[in-house]
N, C-alpha and C. Protein backbone atom coordinates (compact mmCIF):
# COMPACT_ATOMS: atom_id res chain seq x y z
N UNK A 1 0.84 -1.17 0.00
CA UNK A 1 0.00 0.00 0.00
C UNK A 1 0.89 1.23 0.00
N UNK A 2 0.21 2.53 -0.76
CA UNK A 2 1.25 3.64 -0.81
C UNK A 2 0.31 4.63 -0.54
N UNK A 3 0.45 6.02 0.06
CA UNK A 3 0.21 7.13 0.39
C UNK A 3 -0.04 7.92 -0.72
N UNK A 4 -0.90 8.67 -1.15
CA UNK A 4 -1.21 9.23 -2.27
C UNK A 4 -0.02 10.15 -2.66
N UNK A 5 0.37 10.49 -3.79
CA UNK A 5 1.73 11.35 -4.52
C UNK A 5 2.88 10.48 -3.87
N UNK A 6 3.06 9.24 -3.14
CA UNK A 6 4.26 9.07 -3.31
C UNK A 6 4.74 9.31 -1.43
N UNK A 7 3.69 10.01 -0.75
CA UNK A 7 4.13 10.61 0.57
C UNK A 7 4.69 10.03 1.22
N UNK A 8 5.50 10.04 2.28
CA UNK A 8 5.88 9.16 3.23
C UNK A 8 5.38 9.74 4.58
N UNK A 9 4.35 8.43 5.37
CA UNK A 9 3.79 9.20 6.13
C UNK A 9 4.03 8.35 7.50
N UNK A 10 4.21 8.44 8.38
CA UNK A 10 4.18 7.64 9.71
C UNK A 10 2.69 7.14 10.66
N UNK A 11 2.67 6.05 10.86
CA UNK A 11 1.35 5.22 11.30
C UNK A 11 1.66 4.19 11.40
N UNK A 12 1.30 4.32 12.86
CA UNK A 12 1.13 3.24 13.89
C UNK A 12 -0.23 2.49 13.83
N UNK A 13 -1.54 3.20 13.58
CA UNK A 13 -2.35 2.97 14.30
C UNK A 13 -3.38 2.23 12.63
N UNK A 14 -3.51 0.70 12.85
CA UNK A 14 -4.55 0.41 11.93
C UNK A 14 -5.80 -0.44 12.34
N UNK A 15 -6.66 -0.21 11.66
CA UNK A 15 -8.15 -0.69 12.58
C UNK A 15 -8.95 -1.17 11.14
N UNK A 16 -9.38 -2.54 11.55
CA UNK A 16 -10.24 -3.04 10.32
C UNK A 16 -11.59 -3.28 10.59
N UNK A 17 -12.49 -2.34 9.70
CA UNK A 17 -14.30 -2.39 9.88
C UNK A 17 -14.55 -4.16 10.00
N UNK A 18 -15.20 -4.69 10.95
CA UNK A 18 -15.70 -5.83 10.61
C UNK A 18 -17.08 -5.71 10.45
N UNK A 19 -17.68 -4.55 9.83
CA UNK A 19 -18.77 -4.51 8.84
C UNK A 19 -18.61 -4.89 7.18
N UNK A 20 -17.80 -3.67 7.28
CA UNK A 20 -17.24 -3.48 5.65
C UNK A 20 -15.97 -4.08 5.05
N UNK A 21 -15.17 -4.26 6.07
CA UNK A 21 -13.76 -4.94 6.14
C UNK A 21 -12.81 -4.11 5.14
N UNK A 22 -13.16 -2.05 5.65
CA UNK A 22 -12.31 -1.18 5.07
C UNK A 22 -11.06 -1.00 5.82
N UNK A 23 -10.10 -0.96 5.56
CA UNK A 23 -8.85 -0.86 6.74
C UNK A 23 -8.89 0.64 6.65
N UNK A 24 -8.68 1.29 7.83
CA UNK A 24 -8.21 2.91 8.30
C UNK A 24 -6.78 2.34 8.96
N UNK A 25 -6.36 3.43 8.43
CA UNK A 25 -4.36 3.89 8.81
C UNK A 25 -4.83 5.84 9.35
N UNK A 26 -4.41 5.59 10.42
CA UNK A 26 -4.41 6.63 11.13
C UNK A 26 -2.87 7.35 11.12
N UNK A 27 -2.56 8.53 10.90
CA UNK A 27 -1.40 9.49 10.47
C UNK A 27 -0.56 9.31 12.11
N UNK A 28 0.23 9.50 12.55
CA UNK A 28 0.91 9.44 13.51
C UNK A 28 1.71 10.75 13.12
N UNK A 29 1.25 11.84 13.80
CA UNK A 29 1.85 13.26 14.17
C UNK A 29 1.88 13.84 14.87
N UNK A 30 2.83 14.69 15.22
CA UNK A 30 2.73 16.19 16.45
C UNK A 30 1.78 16.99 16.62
N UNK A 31 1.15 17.01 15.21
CA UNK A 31 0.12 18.45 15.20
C UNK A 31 -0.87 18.25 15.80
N UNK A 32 -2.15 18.88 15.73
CA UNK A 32 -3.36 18.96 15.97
C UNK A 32 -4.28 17.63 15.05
N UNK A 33 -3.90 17.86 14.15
CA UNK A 33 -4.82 16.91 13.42
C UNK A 33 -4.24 16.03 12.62
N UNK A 34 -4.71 14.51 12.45
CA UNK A 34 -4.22 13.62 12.02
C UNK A 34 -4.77 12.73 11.08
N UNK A 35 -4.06 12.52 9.72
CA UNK A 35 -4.95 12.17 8.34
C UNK A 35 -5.41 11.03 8.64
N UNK A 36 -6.37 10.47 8.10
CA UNK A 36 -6.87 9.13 8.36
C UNK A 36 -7.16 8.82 6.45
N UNK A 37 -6.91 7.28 6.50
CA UNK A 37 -6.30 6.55 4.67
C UNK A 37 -6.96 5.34 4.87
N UNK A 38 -7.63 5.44 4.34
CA UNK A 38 -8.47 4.14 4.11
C UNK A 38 -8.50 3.71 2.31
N UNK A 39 -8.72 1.64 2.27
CA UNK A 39 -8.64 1.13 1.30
C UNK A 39 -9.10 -0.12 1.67
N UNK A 40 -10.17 -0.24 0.71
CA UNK A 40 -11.73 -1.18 0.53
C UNK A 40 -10.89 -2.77 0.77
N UNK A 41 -11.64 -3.55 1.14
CA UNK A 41 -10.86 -4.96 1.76
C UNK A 41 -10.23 -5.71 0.15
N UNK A 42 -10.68 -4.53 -0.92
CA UNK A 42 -9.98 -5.45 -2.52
C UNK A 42 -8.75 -5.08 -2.73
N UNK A 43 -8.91 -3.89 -1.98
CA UNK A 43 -7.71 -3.42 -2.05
C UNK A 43 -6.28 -3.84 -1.49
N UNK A 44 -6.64 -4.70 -0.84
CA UNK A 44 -5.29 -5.59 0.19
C UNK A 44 -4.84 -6.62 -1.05
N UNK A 45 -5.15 -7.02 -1.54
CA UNK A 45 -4.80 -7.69 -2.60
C UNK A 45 -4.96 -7.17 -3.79
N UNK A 46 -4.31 -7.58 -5.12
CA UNK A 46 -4.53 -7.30 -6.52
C UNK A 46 -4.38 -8.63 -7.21
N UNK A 47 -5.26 -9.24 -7.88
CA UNK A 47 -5.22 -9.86 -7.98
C UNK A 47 -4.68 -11.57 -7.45
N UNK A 48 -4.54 -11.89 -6.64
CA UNK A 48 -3.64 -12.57 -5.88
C UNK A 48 -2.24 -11.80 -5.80
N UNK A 49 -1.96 -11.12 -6.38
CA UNK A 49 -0.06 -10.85 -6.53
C UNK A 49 0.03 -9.42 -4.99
N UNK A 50 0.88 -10.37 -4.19
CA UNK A 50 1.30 -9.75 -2.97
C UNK A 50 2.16 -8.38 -3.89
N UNK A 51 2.70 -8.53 -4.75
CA UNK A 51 3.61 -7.33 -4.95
C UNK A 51 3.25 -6.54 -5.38
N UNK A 52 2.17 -6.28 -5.52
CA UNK A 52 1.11 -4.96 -6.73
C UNK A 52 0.87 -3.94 -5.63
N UNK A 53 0.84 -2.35 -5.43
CA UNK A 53 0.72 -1.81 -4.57
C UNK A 53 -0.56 -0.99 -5.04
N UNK A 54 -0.90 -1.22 -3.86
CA UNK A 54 -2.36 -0.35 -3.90
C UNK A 54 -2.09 1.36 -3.35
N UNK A 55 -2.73 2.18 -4.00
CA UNK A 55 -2.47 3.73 -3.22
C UNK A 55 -4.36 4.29 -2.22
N UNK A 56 -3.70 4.36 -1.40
CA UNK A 56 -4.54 5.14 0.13
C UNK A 56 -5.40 6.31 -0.45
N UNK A 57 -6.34 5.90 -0.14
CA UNK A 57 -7.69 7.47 -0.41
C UNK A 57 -7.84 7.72 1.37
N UNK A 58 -7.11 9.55 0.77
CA UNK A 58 -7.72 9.98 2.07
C UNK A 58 -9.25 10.19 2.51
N UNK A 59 -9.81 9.82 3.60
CA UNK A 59 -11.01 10.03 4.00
C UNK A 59 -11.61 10.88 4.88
N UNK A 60 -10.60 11.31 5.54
CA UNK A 60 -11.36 12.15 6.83
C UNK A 60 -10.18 12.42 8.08
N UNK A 61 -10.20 13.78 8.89
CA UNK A 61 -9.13 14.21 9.76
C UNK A 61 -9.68 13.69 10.89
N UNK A 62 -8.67 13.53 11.88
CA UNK A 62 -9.24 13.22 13.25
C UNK A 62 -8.34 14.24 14.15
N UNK A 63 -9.42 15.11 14.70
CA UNK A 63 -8.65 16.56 14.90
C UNK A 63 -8.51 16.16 16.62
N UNK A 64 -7.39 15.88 17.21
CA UNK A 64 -6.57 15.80 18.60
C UNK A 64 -6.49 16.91 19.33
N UNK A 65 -7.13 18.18 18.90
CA UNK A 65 -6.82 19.60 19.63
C UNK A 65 -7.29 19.27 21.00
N UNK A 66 -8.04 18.14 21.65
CA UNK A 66 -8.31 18.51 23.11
C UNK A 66 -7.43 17.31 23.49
N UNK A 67 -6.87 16.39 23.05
CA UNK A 67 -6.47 15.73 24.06
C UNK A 67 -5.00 15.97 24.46
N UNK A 68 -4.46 15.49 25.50
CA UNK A 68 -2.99 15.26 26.09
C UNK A 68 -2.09 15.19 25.02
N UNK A 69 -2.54 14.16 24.51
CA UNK A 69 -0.93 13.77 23.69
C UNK A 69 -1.47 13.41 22.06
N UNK A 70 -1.32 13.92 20.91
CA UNK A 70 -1.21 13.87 19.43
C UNK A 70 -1.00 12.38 19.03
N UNK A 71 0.13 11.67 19.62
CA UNK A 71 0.30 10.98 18.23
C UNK A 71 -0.36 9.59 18.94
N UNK A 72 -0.83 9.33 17.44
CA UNK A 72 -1.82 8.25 17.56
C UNK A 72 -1.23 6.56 17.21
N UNK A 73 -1.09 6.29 18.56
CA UNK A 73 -0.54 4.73 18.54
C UNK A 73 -1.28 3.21 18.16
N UNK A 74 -2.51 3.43 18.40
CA UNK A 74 -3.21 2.22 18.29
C UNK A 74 -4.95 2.60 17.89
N UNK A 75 -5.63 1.90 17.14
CA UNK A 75 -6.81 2.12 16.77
C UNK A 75 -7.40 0.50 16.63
N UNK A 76 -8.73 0.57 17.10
CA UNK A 76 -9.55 -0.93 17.16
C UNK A 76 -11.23 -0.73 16.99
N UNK A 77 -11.86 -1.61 16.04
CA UNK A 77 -13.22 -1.20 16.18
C UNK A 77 -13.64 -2.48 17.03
N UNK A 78 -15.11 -2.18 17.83
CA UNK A 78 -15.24 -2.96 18.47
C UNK A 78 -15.86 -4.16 16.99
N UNK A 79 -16.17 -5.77 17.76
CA UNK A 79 -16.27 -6.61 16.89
C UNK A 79 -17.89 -6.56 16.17
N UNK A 80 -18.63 -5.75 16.81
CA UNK A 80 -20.11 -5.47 16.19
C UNK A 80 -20.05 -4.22 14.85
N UNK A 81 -18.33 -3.47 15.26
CA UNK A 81 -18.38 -2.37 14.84
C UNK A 81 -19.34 -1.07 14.82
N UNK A 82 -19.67 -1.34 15.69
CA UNK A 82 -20.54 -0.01 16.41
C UNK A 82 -19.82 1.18 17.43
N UNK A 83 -18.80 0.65 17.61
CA UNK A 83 -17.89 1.75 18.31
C UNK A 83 -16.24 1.92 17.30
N UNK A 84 -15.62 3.04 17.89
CA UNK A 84 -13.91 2.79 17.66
C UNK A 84 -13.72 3.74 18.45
N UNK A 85 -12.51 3.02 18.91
CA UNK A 85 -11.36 3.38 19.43
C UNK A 85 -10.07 3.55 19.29
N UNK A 86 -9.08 4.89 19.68
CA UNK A 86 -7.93 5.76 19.20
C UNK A 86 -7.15 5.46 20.51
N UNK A 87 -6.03 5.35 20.49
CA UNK A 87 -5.11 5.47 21.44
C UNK A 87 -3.95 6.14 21.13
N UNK A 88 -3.26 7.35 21.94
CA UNK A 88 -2.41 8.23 22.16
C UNK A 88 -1.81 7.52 23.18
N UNK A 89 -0.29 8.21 23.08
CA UNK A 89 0.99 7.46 24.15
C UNK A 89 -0.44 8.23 25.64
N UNK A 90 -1.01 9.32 25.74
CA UNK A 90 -1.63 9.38 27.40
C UNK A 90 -3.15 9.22 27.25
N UNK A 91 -4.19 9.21 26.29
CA UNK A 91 -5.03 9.04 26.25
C UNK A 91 -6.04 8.26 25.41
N UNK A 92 -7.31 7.76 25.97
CA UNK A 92 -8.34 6.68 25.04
C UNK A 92 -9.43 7.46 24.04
N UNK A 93 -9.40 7.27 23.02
CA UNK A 93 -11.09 8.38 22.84
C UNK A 93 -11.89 7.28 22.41
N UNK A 94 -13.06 7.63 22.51
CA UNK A 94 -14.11 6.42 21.63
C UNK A 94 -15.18 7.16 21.21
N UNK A 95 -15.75 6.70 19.98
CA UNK A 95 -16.78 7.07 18.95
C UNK A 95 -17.89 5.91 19.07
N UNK A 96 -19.34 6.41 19.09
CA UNK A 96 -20.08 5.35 18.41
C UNK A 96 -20.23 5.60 17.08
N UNK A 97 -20.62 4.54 16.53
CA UNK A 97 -20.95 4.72 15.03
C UNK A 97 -22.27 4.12 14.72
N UNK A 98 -23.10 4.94 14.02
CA UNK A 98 -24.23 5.04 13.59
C UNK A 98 -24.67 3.89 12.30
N UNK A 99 -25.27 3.10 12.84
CA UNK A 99 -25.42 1.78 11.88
C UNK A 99 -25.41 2.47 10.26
N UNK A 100 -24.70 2.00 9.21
CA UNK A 100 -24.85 1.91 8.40
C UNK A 100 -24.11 3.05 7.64
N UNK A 101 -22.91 3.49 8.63
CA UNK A 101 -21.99 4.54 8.39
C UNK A 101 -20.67 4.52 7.61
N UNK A 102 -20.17 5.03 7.11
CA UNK A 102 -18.65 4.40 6.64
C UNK A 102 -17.94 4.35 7.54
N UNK A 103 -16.75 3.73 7.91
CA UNK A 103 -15.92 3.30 8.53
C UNK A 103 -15.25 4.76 8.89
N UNK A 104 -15.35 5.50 8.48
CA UNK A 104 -14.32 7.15 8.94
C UNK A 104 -15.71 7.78 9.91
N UNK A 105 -16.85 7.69 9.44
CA UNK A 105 -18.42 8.67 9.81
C UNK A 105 -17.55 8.98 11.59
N UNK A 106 -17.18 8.65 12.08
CA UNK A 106 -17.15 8.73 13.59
C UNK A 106 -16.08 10.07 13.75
N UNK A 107 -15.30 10.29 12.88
CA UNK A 107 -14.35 11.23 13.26
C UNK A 107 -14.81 12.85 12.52
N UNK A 108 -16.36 12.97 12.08
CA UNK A 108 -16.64 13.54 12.07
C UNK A 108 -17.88 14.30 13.40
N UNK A 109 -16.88 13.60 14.80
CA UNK A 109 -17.57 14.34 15.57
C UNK A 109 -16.26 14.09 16.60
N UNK A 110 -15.99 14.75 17.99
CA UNK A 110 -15.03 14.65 18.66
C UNK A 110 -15.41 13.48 19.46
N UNK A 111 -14.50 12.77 20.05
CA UNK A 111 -14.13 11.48 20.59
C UNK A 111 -14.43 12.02 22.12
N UNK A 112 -15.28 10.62 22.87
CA UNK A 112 -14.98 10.92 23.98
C UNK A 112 -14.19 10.42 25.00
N UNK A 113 -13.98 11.18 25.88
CA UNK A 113 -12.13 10.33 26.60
C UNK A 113 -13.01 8.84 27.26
N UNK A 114 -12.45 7.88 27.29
CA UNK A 114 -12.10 6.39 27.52
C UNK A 114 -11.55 6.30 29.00
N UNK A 115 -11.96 5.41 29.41
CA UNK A 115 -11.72 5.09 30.89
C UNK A 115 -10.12 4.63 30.46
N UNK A 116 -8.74 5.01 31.28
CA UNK A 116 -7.68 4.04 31.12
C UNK A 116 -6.72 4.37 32.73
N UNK A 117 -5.63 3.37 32.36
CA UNK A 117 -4.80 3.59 33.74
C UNK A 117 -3.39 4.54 33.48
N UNK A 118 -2.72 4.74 34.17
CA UNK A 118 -1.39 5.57 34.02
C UNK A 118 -0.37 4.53 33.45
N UNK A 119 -0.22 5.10 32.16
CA UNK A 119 0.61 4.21 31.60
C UNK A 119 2.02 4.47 31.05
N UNK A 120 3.04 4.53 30.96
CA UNK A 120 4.79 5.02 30.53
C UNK A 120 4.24 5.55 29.18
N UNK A 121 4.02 4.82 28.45
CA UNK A 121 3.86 5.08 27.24
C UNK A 121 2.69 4.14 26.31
N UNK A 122 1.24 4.44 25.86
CA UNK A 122 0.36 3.80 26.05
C UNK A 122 0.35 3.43 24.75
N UNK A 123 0.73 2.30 24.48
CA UNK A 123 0.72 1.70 22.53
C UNK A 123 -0.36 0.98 22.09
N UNK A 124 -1.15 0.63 22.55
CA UNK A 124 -1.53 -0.67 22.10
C UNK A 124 -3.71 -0.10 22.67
N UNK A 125 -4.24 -0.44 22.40
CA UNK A 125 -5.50 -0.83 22.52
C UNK A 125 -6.60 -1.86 21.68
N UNK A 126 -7.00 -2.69 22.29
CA UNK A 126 -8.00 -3.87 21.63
C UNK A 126 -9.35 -4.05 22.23
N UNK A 127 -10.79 -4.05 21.83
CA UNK A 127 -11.61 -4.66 22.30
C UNK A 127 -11.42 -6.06 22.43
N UNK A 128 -12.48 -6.38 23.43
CA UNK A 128 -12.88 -7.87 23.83
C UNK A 128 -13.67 -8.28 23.18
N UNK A 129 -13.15 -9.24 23.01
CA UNK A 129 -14.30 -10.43 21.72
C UNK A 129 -15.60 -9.90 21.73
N UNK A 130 -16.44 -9.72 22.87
CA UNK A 130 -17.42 -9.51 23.12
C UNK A 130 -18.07 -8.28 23.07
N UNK A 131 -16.95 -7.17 22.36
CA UNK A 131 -17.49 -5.75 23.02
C UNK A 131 -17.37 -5.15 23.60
N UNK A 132 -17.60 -5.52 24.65
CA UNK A 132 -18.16 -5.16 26.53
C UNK A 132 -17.16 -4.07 27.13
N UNK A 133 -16.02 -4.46 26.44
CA UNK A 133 -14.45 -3.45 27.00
C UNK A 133 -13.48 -3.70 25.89
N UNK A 134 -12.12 -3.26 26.59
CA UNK A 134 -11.11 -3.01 25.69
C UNK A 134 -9.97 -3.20 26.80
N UNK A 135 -9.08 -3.51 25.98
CA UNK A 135 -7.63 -3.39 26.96
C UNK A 135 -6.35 -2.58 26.28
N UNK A 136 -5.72 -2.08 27.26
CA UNK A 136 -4.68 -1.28 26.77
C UNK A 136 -3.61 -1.78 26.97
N UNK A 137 -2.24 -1.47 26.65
CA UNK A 137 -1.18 -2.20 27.04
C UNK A 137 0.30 -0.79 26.97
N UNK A 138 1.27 -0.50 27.32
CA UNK A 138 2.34 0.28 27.46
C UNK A 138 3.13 -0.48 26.55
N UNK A 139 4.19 0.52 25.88
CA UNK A 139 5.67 -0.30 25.38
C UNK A 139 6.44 -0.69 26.73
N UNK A 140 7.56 -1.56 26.43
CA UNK A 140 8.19 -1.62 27.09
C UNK A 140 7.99 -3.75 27.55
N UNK A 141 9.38 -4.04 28.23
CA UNK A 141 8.59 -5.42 28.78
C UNK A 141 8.06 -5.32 29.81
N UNK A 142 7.66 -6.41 30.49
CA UNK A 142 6.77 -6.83 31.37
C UNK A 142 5.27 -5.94 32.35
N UNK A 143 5.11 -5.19 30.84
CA UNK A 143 4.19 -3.92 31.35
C UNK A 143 2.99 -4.83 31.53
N UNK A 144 2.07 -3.90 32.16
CA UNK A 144 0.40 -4.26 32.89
C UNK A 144 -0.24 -4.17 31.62
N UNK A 145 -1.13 -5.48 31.44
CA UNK A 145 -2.38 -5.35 30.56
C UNK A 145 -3.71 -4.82 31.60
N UNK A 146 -4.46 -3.37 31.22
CA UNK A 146 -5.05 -3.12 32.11
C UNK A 146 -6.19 -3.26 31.11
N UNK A 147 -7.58 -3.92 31.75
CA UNK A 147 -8.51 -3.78 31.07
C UNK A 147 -9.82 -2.93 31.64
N UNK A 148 -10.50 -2.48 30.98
CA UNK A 148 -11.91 -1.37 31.26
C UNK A 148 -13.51 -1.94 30.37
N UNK A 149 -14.54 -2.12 31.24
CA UNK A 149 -15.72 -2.59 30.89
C UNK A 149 -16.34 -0.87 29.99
N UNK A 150 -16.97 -1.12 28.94
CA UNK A 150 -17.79 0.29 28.99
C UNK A 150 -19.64 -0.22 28.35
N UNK A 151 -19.78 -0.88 28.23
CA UNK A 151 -21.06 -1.33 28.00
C UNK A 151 -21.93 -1.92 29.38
C-alpha cells in the first residue's frame, strides 16, 4: 500500500471495519490533526499478486486539539463495529458509530475520553471479543495489561 503522490507518512495505528472490512491507517503526528487513509478490503490484494501496490484514499481528519498527547498509537473497532477506538501514548477516545456509516463517519464528531490507567507510554489498545471493553497495554517489557468494561 502507498500514500497518495508518493508521501511518506508515519502510522502506527490500523483498525479493520468488521462490517465493511475497510482498513483505516491513522497518520501518527505532532500536530493537531491527524490524516486518516483508508482502502476497501480489494484493495489488500490485486489480484492474488502480494507485490502490486495499492495507493490510500484519504477520507477524513481526526482533529486531537483537546487531548494530552497527538500521536496516535493504536486504533480498534469494536467486533459489532458499532464503536472505535484511538489510542495516544496518554489518552483513550471512543466514537459510536451510527449503523450503516462508513468506517471514517465517527471522526466527524469529537471522541470521547475512555476510561484508562497511568501508563509510561500507552501503545496498544483492543476490544474484547465480546465488546463489553477493551484493553490497553504500554511499550516496554513486562508492562500491565489493564482492562476497562464500557457497555
Amino acid at each position: 500500500m502507498a500514500y497518495p503522490g508518493g508521501e511518506k507518512l508515519n502510522s502506527e495505528a490500523l483498525a479493520v471495519d468488521p462490517i465493511n472490512h475497510n482498513m483505516l491507517l491513522i497518520e501518527k503526528t505532532d500536530g493537531d490533526i491527524s490524516r486518516v487513509y483508508s482502502t476497501p478490503d480489494s484493495g489488500w490484494t490485486s489480484a492474488g499478486s502480494s507485490s502490486a501496490s495499492r495507493t490510500l484514499t484519504q477520507v477524513a481528519t481526526l482533529d486531537l486539539s483537546d487531548a494530552q498527547e497527538q500521536l496516535v498509537t493504536s486504533a480498534d473497532f469494536s467486533p459489532d463495529g458499532t464503536q472505535l477506538a484511538i489510542r495516544t501514548y496518554d489518552d483513550v477516545l471512543l466514537w459510536n458509530r451510527a449503523p450503516g456509516s462508513s468506517s471514517w463517519s465517527p471522526f466527524s464528531q469529537q471522541g470521547v475520553e475512555g476510561l484508562m490507567a497511568s501508563e509510561q507510554q500507552g501503545e496498544a489498545i483492543a476490544f474484547h471479543p465480546d465488546g463489553q471493553g477493551y484493553v490497553t497495554l504500554s511499550e516496554g517489557t513486562s508492562q500491565t495489561l489493564h482492562e476497562f468494561n464500557v457497555r
